[in-house]
C-alpha atoms as a PDB file:
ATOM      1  CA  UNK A   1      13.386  10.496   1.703  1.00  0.00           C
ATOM      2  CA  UNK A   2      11.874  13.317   3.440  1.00  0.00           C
ATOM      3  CA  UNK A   3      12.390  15.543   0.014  1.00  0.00           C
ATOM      4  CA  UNK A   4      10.162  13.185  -1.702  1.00  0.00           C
ATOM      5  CA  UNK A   5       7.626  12.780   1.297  1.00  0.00           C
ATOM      6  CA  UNK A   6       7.425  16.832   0.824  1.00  0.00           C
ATOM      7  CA  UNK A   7       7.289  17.366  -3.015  1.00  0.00           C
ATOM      8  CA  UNK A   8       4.158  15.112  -3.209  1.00  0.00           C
ATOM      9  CA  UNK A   9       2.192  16.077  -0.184  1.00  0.00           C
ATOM     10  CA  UNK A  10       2.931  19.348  -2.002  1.00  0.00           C
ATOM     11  CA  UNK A  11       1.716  18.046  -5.234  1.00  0.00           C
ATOM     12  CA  UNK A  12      -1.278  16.023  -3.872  1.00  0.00           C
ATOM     13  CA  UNK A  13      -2.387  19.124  -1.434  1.00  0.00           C
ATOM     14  CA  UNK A  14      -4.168  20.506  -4.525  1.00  0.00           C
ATOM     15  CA  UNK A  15      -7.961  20.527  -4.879  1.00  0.00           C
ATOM     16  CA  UNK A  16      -7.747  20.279  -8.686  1.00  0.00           C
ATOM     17  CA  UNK A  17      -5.085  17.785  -8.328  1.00  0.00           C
ATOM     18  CA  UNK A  18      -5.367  14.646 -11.547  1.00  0.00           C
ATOM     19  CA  UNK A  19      -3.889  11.699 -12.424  1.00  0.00           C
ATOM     20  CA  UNK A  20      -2.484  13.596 -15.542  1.00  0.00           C
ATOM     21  CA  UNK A  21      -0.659  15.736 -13.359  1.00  0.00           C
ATOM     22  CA  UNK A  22       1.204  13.240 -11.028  1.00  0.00           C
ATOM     23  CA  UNK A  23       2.294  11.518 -14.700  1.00  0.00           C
ATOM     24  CA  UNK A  24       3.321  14.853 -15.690  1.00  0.00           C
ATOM     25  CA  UNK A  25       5.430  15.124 -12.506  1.00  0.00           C
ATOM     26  CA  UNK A  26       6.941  11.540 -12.858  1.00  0.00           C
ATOM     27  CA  UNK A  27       7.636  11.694 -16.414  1.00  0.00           C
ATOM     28  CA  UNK A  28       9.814  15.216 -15.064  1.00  0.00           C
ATOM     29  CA  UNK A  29      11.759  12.437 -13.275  1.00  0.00           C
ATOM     30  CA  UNK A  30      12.862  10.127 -16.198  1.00  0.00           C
ATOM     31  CA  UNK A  31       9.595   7.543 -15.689  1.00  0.00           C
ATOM     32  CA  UNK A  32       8.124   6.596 -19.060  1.00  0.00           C
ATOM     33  CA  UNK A  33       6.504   3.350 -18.251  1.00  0.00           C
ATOM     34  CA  UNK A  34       3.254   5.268 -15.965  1.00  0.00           C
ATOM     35  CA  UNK A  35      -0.599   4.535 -16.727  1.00  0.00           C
ATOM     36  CA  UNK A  36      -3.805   6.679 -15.651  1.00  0.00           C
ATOM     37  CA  UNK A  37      -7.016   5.251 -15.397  1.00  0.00           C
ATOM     38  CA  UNK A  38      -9.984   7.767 -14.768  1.00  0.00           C
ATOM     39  CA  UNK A  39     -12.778   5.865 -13.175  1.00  0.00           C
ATOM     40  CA  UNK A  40     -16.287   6.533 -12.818  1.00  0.00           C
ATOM     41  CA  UNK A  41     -17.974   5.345  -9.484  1.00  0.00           C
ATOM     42  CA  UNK A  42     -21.578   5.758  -8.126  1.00  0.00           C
ATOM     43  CA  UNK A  43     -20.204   8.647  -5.690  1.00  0.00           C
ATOM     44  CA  UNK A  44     -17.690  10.435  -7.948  1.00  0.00           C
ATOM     45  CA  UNK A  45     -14.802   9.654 -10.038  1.00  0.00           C
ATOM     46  CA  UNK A  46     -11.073   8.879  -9.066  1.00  0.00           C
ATOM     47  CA  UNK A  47      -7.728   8.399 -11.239  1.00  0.00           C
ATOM     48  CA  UNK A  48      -5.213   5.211 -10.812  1.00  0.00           C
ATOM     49  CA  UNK A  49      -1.892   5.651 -11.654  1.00  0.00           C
ATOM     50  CA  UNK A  50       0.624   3.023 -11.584  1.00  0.00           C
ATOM     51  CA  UNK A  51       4.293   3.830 -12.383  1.00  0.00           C
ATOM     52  CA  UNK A  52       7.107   0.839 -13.346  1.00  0.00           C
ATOM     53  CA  UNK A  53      10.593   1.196 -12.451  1.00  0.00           C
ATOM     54  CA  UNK A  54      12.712  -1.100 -14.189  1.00  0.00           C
ATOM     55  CA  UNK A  55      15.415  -3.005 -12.341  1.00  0.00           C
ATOM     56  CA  UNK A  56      18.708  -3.908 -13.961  1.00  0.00           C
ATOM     57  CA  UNK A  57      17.643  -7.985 -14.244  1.00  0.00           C
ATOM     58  CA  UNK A  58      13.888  -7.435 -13.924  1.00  0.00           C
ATOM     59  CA  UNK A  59      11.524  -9.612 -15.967  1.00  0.00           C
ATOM     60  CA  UNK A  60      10.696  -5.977 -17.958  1.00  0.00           C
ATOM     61  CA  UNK A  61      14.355  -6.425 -18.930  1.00  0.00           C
ATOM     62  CA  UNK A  62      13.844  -9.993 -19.540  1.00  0.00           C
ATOM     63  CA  UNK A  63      15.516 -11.015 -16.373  1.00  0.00           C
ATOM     64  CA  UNK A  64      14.215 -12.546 -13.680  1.00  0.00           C
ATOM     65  CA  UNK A  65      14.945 -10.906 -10.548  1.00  0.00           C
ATOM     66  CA  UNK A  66      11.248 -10.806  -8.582  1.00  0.00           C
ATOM     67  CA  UNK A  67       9.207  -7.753  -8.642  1.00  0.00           C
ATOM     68  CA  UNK A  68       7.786  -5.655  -6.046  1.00  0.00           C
ATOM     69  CA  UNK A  69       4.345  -3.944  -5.746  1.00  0.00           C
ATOM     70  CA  UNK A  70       4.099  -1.052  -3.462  1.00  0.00           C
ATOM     71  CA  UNK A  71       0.249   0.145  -3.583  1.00  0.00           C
ATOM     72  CA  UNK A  72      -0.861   3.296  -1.471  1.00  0.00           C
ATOM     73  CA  UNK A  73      -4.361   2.053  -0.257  1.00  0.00           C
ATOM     74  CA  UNK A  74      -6.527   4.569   0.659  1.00  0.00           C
ATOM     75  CA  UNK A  75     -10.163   5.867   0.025  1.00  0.00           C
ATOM     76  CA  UNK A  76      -9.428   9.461  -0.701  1.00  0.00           C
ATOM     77  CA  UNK A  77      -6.651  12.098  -0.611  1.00  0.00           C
ATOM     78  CA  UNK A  78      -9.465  14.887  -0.023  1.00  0.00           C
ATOM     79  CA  UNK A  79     -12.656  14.961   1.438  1.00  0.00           C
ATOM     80  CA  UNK A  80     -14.123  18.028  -0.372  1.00  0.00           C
ATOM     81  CA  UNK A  81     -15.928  20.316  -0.251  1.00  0.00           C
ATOM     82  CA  UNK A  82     -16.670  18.580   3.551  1.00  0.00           C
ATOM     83  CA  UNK A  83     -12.809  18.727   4.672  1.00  0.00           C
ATOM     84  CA  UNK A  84     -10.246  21.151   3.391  1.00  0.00           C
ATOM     85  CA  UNK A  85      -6.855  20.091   2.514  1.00  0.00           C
ATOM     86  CA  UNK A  86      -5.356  16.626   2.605  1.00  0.00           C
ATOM     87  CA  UNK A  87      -7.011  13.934   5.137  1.00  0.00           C
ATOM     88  CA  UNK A  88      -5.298  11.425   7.327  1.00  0.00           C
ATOM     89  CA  UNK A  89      -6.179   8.961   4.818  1.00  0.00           C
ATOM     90  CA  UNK A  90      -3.915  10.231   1.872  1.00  0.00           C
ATOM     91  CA  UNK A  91      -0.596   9.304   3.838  1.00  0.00           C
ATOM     92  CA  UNK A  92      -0.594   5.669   1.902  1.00  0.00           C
ATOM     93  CA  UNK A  93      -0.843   7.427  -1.488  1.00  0.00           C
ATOM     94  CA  UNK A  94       2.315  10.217  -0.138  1.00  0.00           C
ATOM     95  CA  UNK A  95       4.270   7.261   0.820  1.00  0.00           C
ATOM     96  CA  UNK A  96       3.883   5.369  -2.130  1.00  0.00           C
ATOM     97  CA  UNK A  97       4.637   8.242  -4.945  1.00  0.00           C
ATOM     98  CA  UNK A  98       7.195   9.422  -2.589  1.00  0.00           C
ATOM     99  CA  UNK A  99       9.070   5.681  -2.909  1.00  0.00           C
ATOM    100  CA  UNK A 100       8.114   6.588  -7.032  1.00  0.00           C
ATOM    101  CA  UNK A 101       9.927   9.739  -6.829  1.00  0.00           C
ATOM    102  CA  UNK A 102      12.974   8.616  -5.038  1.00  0.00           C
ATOM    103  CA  UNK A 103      13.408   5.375  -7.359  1.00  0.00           C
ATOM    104  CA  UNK A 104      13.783   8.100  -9.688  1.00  0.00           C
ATOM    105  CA  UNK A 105      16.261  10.205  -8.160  1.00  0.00           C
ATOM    106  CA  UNK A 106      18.315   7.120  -7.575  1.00  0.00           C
ATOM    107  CA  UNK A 107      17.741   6.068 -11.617  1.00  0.00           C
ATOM    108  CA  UNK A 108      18.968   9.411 -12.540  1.00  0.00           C
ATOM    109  CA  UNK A 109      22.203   9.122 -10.070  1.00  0.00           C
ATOM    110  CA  UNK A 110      23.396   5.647 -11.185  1.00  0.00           C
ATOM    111  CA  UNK A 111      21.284   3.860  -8.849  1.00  0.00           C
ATOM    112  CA  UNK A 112      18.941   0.890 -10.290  1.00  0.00           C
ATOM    113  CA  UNK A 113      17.480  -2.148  -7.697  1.00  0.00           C
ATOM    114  CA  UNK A 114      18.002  -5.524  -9.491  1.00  0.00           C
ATOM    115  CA  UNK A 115      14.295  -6.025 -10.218  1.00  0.00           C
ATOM    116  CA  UNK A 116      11.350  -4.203 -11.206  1.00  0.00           C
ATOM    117  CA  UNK A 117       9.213  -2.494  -8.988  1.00  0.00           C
ATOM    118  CA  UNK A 118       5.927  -1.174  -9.824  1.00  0.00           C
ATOM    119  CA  UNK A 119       4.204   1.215  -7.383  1.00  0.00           C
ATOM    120  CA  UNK A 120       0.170   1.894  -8.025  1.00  0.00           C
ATOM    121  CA  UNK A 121      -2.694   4.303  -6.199  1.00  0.00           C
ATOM    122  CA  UNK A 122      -4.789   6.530  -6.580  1.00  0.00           C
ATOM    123  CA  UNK A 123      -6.008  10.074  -6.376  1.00  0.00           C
ATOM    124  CA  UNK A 124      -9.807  11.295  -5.567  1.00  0.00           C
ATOM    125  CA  UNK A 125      -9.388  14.982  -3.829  1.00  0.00           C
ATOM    126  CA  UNK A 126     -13.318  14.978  -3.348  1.00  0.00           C
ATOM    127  CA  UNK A 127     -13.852  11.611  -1.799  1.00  0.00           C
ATOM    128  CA  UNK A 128     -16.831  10.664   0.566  1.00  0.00           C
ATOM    129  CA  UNK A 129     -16.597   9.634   4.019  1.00  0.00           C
ATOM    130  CA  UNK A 130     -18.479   6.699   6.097  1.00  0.00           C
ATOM    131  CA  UNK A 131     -19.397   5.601   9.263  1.00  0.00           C
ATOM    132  CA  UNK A 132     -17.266   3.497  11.236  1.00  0.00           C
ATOM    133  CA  UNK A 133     -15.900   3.134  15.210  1.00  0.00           C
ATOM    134  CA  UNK A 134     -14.042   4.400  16.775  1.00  0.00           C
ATOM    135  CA  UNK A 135     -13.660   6.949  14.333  1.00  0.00           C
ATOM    136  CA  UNK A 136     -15.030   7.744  10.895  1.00  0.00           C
ATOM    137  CA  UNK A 137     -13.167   6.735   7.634  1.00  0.00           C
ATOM    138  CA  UNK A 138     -12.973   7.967   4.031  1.00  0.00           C
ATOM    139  CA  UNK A 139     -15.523   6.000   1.676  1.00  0.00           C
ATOM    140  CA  UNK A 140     -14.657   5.611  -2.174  1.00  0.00           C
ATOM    141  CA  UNK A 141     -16.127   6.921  -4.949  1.00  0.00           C
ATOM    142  CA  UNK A 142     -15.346   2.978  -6.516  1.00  0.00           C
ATOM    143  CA  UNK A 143     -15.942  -0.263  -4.888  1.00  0.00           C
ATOM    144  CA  UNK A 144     -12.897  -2.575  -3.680  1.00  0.00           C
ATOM    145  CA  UNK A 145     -12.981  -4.681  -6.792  1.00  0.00           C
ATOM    146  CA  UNK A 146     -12.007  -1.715  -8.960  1.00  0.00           C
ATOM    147  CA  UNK A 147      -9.551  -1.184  -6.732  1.00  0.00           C
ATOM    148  CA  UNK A 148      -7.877  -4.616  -6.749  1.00  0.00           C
ATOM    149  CA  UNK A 149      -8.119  -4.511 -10.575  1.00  0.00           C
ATOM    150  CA  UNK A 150      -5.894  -0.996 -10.924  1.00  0.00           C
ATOM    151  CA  UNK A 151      -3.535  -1.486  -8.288  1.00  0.00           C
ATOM    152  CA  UNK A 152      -3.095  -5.514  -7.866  1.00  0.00           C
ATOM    153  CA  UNK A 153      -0.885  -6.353 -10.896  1.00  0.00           C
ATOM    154  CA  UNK A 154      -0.136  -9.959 -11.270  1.00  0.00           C
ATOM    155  CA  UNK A 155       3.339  -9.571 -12.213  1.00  0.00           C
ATOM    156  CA  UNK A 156       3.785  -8.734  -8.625  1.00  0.00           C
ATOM    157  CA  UNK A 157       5.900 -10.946  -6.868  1.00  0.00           C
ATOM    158  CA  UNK A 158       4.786  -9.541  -3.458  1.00  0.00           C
ATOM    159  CA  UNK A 159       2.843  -6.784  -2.163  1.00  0.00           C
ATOM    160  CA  UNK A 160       3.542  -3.895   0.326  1.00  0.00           C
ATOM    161  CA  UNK A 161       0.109  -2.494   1.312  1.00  0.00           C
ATOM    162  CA  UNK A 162       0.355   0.736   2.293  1.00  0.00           C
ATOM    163  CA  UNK A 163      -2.462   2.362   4.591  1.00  0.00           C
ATOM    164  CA  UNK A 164      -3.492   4.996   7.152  1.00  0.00           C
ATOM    165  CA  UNK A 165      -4.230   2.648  10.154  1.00  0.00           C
ATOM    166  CA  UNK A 166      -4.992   5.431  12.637  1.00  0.00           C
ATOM    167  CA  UNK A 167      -8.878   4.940  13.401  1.00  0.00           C
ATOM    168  CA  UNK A 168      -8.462   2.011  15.735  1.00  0.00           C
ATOM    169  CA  UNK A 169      -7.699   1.150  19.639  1.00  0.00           C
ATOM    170  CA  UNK A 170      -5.352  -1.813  18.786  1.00  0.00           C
ATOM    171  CA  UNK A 171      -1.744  -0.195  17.646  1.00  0.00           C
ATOM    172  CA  UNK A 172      -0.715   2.861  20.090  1.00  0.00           C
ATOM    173  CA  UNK A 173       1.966   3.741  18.681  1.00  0.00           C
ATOM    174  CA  UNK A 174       3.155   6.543  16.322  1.00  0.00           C
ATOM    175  CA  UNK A 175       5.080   5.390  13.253  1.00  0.00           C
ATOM    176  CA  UNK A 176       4.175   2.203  11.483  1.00  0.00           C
ATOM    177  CA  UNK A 177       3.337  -1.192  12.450  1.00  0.00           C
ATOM    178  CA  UNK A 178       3.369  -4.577   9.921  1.00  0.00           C
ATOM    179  CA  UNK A 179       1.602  -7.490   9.335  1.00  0.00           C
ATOM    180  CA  UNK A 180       1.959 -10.401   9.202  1.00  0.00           C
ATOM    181  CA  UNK A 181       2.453 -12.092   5.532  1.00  0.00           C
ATOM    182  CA  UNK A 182      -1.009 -13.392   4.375  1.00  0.00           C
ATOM    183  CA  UNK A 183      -0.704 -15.746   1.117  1.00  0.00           C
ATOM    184  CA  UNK A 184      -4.116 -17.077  -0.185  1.00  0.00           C
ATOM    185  CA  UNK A 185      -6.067 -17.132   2.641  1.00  0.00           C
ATOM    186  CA  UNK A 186      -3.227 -17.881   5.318  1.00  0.00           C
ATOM    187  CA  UNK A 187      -2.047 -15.550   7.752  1.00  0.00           C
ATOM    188  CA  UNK A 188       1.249 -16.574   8.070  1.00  0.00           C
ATOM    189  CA  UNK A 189       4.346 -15.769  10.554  1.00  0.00           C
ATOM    190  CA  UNK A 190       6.040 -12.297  10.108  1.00  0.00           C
ATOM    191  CA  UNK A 191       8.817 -12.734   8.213  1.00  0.00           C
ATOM    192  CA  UNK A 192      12.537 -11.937   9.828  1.00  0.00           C
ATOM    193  CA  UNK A 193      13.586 -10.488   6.821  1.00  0.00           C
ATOM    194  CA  UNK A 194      11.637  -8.058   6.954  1.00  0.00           C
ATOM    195  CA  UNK A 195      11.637  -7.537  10.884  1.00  0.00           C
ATOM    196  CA  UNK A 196      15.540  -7.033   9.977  1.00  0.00           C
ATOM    197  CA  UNK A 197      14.978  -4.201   7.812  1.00  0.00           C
ATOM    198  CA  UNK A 198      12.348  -2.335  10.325  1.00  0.00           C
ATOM    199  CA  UNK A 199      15.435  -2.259  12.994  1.00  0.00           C
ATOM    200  CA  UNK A 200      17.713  -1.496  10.646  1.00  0.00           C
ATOM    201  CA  UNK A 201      15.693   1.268   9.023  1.00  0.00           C
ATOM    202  CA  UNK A 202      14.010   2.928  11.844  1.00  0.00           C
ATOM    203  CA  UNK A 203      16.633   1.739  14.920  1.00  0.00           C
ATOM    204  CA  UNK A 204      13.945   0.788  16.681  1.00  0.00           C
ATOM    205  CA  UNK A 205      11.728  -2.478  17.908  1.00  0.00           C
ATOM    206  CA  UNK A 206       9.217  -3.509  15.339  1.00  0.00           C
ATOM    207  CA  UNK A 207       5.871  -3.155  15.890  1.00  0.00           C
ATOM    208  CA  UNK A 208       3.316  -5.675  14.841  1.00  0.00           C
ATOM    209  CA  UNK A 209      -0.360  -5.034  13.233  1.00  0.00           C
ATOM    210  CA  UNK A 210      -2.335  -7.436  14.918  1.00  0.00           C
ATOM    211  CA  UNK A 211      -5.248  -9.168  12.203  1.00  0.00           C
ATOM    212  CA  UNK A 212      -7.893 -11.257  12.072  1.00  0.00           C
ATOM    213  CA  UNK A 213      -9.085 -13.724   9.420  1.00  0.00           C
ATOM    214  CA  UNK A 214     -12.211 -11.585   8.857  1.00  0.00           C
ATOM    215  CA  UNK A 215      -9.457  -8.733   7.892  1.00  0.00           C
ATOM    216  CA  UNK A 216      -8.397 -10.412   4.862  1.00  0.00           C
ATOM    217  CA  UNK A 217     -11.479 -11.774   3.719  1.00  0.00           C
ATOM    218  CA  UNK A 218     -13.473  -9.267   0.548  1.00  0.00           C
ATOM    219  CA  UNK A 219     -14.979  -6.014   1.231  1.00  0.00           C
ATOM    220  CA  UNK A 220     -19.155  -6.271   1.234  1.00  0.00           C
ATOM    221  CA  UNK A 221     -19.536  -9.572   3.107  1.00  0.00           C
ATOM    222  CA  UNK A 222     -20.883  -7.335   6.039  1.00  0.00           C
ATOM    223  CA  UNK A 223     -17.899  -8.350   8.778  1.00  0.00           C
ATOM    224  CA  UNK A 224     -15.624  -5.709  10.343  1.00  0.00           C
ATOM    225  CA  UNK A 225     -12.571  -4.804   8.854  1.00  0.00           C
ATOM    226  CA  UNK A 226      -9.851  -2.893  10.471  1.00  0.00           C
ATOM    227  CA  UNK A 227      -9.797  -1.115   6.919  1.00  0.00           C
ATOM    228  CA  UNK A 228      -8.710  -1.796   3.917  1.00  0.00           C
ATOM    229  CA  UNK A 229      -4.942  -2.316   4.183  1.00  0.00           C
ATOM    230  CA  UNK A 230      -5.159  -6.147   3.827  1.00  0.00           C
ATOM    231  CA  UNK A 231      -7.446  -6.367   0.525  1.00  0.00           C
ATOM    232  CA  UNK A 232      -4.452  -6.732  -1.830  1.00  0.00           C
ATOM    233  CA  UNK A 233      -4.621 -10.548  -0.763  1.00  0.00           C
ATOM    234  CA  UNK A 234      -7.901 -11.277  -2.091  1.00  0.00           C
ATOM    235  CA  UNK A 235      -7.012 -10.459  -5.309  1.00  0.00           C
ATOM    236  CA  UNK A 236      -3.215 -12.212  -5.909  1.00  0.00           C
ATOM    237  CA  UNK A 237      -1.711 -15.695  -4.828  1.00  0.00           C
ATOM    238  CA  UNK A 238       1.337 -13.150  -3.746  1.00  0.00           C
ATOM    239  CA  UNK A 239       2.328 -12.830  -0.553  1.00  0.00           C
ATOM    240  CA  UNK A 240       1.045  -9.441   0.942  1.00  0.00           C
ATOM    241  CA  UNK A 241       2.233  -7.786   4.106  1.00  0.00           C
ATOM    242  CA  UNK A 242       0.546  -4.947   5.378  1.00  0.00           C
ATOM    243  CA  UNK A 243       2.280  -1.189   6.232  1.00  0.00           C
ATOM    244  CA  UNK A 244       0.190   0.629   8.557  1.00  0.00           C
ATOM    245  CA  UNK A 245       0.719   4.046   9.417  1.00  0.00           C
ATOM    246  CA  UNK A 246      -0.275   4.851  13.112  1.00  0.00           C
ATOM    247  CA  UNK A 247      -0.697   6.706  15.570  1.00  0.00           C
ATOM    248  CA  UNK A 248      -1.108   6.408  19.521  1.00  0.00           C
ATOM    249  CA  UNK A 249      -4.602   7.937  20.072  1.00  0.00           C
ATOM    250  CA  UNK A 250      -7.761   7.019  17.169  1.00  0.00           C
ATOM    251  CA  UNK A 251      -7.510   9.707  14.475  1.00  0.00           C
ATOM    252  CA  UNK A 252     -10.628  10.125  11.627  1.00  0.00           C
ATOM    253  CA  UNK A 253      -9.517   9.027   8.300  1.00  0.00           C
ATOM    254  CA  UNK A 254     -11.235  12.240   7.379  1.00  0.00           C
ATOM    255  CA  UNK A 255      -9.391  14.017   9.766  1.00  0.00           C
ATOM    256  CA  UNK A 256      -7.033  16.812   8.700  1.00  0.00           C
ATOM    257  CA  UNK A 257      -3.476  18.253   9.179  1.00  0.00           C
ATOM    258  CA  UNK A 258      -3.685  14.679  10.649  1.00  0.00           C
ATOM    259  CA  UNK A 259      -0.437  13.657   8.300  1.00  0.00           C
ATOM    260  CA  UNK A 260       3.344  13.889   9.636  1.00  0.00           C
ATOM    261  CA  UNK A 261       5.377  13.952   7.177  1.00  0.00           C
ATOM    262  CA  UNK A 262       8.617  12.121   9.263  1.00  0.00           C
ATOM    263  CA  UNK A 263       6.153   8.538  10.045  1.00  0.00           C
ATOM    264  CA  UNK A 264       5.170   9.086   6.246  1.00  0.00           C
ATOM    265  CA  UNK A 265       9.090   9.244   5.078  1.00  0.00           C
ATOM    266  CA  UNK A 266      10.133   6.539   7.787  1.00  0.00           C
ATOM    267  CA  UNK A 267       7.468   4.147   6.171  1.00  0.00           C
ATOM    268  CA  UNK A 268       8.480   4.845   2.691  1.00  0.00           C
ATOM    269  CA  UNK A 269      12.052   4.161   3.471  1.00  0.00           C
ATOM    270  CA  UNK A 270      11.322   0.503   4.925  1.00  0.00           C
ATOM    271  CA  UNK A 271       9.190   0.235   1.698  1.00  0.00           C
ATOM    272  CA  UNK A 272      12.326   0.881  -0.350  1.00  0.00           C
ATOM    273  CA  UNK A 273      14.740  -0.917   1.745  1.00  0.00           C
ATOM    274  CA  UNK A 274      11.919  -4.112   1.222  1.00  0.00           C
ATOM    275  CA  UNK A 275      12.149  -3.226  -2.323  1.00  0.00           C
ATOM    276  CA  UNK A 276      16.293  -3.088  -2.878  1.00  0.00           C
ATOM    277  CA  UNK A 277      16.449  -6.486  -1.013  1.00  0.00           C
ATOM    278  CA  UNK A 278      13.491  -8.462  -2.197  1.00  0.00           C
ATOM    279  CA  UNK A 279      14.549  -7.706  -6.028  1.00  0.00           C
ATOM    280  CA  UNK A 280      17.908  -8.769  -5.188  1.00  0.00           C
ATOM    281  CA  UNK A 281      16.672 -12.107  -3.694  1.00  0.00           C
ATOM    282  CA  UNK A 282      17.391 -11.039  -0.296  1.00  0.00           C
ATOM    283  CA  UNK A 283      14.272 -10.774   1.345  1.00  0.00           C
ATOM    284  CA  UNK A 284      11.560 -13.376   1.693  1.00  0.00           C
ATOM    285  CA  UNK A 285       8.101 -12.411   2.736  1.00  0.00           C
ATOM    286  CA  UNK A 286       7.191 -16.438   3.623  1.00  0.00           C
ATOM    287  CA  UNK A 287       8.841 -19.585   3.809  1.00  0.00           C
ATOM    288  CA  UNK A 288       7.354 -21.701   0.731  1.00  0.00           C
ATOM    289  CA  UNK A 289       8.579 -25.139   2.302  1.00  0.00           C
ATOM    290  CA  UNK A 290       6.774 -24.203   5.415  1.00  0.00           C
ATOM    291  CA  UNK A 291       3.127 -22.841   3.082  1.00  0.00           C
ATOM    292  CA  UNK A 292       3.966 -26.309   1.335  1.00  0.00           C
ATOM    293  CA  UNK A 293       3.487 -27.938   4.565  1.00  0.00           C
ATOM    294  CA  UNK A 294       0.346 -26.077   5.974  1.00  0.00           C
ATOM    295  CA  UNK A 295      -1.835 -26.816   2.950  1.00  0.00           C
ATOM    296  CA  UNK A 296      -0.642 -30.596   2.932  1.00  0.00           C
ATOM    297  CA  UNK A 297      -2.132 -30.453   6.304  1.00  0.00           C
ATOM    298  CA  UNK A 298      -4.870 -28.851   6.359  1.00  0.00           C
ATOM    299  CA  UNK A 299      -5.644 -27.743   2.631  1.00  0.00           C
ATOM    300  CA  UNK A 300      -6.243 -24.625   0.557  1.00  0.00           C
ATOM    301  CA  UNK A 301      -7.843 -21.710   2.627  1.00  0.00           C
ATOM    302  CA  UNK A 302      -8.067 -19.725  -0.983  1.00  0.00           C
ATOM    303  CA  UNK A 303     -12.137 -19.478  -0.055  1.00  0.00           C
ATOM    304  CA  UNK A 304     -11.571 -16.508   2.390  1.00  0.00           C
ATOM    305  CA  UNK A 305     -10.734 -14.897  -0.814  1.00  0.00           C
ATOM    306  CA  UNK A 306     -14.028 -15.168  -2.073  1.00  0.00           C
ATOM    307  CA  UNK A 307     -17.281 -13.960  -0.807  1.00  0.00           C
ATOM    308  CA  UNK A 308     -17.880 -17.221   1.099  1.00  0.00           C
ATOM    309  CA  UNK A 309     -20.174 -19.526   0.369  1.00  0.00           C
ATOM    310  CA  UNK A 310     -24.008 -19.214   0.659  1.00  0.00           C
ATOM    311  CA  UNK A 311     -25.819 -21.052   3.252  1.00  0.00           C
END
């Protein structure tokens, strides 16, 4: 997929870079079914696009094969006029067109998964940045429940949550890591499937994003957050699994010429190799027996996707 990986860091490296213009490039490719949304935040405006690719039994098709959501999370592609050219923090938006554009190239060639897909992110080249340790990280020009609204569709099945994960002291390694699957309010074991598929892809050991509960709880209720890779869950009773893209040594989210394109294409190729199996029924993010069995014990844990309760 590197050909894809290039083509839209290409297209995104672009200060006057639109929503309009990614459609314009996907609809080049044979994709009808895309949406923009320009939004207007308190710091500047972004546009969310979010592109369907019908699968051969998907329920667009009235089938029923389950559907995949691939979102590029992300606060920014650009930090302008502060930063020049793309920042660390675009790679989850590159990964996720780039799975767009080679769904595709596939399409065109004969090549159709068994059930829909629908990839969503979006583009601000003039984003601002924040505070944060070790490193500082792009801000948003919209808040996190803007986000979830655009990108979280609910005929997602499950989510891959893609991210720059680079401005932290807890994954050293250069590639990607993965979460575990978190499913209203559980964080629950990594599922083999999918640990299957990062060997297989990559030839290599998995690597693990460690999280904590305060990780998948909302945005604003003033606890740390490794970032913002996990906030698909509070927004969906789908299972999510986070796709972090690392690095060994902190990097700013605002940092630039920060992005290699190879960990970017590597990611994107798990992400489709999740996607062909999943639609096809064989991939599970989470055992339901076993989720059956947790909240029988202990009950739902669906209030960590709220903003808590008030004391």
């Amino acid at each position: 997929m590197l050909k894809q990986v290039i083509e839209v860091y290409e297209l995104l490296d672009d200060a006057g870079i639109t929503g309009a213009k990614i459609a314009e490039a996907l609809h080049a490719r044979s994709l009808d079914l895309v949406q923009v949304h320009k939004i207007v935040g308190e710091s500047g405006t972004t546009d969310f696009i979010r592109v369907l690719i019908p699968g051969l039994r998907g329920k667009s098709e009235g089938g029923s094969s389950p559907t995949l959501g691939i979102i590029g999370r992300l606060g920014g592609i650009g930090a302008r006029p502060e930063r020049i050219g793309l920042v660390s923090d675009a790679d989850g938006a590159i990964a996720a067109l780039a799975c767009a554009f080679k769904l595709a190239d596939m399409w065109v060639k004969g090549d159709r998964l068994a059930g829909d897909v629908i990839i969503a992110t979006h583009i601000c080249p003039n984003a601002p940045t924040q505070p944060h340790s070790p490193v500082p990280f792009m801000g948003s020009p919209v808040d996190m429940k803007a986000m979830n609204t655009y990108e979280v569709d609910p005929e997602m099945d499950a989510i891959l949550s893609i991210d720059t994960t680079k401005g932290n002291r807890i994954v050293n390694h250069r590639g990607f890591a993965v979460s575990p699957t978190v499913k209203e309010g559980w964080i629950l074991r990594v599922s083999e499937e999918i640990l299957d598929i990062i060997e297989w892809s990559t030839g290599n050991s998995p690597v693990i994003l460690p999280i904590s509960m305060q990780d998948i709880t909302p945005y604003g209720n003033g606890v740390f957050h490794i970032n913002s890779i996990m906030q698909p869950c509070t927004a969906t009773s789908a299972p999510v699994v986070g796709v972090a893209i690392t690095a060994v040594k902190p990097v700013p989210g605002c940092g630039t010429g920060a992005s290699r394109e190879t960990d970017i294409e590597e990611t994107a190729r798990f992400c489709l190799e999740v996607a062909k199996s999943f639609t096809a029924g064989s991939c599970s993010f989470y055992s339901p027996q076993e989720f059956e069995r947790l909240t029988a014990l202990y009950g739902s844990m669906q209030v960590l996707q709220t903003n808590g309760v008030s004391s």
